[in-house]
C-alpha atoms as a PDB file:
ATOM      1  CA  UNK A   1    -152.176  48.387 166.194  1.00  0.00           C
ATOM      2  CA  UNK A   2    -152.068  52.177 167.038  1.00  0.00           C
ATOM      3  CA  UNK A   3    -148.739  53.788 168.891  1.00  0.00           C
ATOM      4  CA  UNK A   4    -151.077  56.947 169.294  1.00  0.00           C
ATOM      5  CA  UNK A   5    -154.664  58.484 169.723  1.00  0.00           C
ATOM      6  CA  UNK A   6    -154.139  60.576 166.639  1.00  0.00           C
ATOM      7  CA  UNK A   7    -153.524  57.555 164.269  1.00  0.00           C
ATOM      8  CA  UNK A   8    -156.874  55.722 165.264  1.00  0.00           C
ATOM      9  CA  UNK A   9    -158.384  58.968 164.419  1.00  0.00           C
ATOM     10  CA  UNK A  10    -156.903  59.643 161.218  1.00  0.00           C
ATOM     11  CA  UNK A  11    -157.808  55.543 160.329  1.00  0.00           C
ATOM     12  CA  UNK A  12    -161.205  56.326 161.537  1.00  0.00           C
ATOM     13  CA  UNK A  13    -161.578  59.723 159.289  1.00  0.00           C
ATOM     14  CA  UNK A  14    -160.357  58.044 156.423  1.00  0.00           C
ATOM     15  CA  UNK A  15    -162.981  54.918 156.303  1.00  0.00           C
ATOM     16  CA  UNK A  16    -165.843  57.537 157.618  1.00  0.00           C
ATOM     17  CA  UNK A  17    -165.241  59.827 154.667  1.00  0.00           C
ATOM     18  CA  UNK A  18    -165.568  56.857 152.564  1.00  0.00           C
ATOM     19  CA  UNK A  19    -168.264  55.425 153.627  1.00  0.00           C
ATOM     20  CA  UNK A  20    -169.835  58.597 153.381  1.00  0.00           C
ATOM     21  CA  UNK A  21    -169.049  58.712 149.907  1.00  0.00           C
ATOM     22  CA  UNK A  22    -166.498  61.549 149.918  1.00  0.00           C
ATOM     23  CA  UNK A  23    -163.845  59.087 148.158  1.00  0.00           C
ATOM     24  CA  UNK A  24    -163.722  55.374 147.195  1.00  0.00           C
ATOM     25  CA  UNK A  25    -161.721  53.096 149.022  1.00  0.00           C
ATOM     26  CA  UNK A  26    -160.154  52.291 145.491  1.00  0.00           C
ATOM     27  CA  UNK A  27    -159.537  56.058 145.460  1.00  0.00           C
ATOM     28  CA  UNK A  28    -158.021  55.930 149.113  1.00  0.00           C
ATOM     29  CA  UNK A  29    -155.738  52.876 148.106  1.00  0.00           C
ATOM     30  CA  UNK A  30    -154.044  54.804 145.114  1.00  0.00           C
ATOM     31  CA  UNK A  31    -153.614  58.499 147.387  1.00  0.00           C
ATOM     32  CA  UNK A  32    -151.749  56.252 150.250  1.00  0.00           C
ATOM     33  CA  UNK A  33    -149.820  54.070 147.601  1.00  0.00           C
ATOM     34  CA  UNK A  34    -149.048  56.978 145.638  1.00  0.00           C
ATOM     35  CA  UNK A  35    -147.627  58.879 149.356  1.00  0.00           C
ATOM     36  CA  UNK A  36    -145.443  55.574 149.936  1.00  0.00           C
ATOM     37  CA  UNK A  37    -144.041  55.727 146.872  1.00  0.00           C
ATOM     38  CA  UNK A  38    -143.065  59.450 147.288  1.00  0.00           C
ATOM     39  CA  UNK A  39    -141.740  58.852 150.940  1.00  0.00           C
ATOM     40  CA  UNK A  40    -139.787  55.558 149.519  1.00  0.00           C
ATOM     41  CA  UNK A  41    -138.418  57.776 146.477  1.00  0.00           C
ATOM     42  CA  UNK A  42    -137.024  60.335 149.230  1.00  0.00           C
ATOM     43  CA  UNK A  43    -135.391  57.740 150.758  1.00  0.00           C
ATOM     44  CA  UNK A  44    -137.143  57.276 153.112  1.00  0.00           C
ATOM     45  CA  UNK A  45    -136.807  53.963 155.232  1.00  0.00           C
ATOM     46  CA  UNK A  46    -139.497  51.309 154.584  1.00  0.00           C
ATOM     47  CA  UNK A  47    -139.771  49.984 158.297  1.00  0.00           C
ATOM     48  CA  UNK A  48    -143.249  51.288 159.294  1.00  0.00           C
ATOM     49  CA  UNK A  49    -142.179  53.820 161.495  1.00  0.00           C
ATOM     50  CA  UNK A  50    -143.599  56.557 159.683  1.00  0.00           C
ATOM     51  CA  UNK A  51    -147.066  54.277 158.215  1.00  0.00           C
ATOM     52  CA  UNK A  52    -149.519  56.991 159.785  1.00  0.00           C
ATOM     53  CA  UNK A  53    -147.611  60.147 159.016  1.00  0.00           C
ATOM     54  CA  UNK A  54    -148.019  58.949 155.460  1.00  0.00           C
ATOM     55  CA  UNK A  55    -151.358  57.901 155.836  1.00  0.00           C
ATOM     56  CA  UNK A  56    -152.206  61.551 157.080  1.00  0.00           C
ATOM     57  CA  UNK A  57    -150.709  63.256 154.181  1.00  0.00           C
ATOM     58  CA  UNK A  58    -152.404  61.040 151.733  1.00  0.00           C
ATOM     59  CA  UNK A  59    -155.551  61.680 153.591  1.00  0.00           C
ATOM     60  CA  UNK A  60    -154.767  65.608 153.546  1.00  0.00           C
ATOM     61  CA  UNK A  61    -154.418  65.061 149.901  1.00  0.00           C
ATOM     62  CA  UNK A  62    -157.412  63.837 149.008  1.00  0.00           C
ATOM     63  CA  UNK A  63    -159.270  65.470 151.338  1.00  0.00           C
ATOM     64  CA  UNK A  64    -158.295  68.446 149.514  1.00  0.00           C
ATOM     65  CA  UNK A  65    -158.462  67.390 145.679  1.00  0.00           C
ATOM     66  CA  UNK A  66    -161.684  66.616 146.557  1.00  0.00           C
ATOM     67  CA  UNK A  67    -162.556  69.829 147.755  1.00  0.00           C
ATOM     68  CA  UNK A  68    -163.609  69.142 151.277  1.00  0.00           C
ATOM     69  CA  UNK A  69    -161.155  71.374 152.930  1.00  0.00           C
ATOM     70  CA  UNK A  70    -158.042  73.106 151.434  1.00  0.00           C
ATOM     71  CA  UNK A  71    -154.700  73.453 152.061  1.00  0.00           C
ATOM     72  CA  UNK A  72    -154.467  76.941 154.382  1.00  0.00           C
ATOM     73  CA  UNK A  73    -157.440  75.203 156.840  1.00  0.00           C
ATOM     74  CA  UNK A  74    -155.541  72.636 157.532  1.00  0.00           C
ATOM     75  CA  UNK A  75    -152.437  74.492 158.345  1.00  0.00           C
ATOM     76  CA  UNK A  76    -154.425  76.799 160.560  1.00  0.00           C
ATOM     77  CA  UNK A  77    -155.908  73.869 161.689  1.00  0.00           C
ATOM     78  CA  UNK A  78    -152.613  72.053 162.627  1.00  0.00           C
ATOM     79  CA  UNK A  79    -151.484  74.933 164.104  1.00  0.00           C
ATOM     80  CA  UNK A  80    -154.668  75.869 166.283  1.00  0.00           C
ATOM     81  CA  UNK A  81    -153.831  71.882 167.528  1.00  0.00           C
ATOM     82  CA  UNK A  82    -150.234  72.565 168.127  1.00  0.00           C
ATOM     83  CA  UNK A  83    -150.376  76.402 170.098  1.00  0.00           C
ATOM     84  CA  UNK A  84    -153.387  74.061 172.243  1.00  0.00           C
ATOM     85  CA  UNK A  85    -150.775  71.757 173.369  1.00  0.00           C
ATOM     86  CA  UNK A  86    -147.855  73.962 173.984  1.00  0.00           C
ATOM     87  CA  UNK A  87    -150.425  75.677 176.224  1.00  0.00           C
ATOM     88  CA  UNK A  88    -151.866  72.807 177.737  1.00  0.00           C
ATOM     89  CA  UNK A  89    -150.601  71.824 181.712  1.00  0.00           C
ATOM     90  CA  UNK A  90    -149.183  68.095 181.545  1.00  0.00           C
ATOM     91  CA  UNK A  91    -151.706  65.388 182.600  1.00  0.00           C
ATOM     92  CA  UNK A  92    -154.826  67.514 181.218  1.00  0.00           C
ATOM     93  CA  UNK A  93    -156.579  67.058 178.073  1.00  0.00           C
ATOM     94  CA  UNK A  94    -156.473  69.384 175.131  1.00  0.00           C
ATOM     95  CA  UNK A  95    -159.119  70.924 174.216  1.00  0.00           C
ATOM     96  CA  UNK A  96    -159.173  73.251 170.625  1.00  0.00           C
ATOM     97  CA  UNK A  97    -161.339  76.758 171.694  1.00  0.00           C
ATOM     98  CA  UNK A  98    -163.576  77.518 169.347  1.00  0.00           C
ATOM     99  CA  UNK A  99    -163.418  80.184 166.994  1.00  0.00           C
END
């Protein structure tokens, strides 16, 4: 169902931040329809490919309208991720310091 970790974990977020109450599911539905319908008026081929990417940005996007995190920590956040795996040797996990 999942070609990689980080798609389980964005599924996961999204249904724990529901049930939490953070966003319907109704709510979810309409961000990730509303993110397909952007990718498919880019032009974007409809063959699945890119399912999670959009499901990420239409989780970003509420996550942010709803005022649980905002648009520069995520960046930072993405990019704490990304300078832990350039520095990471292959075969170990990555591992985020703390701040």
């Amino acid at each position: 169902m999942f070609a990689e970790p980080w798609q389980a974990q964005a599924f996961a977020l999204a249904v724990k931040l529901s049930e939490a109450g953070y966003f319907t599911w109704k709510e979810w539905a309409a961000a990730l329809a509303a993110e397909l319908k952007a990718a498919a008026d880019r032009g974007e081929p409809d063959d699945g490919s890119r399912y999670y990417e959009h499901w990420l940005a239409a989780l970003e996007r509420l996550v942010t309208a709803k005022g649980l995190s905002d648009a520069a920590a995520l960046a930072e956040r993405k990019e704490a991720w990304a300078d832990a795996y350039r520095h990471t040797p292959h075969g170990k996990p990555v591992e985020l310091r703390r701040r």
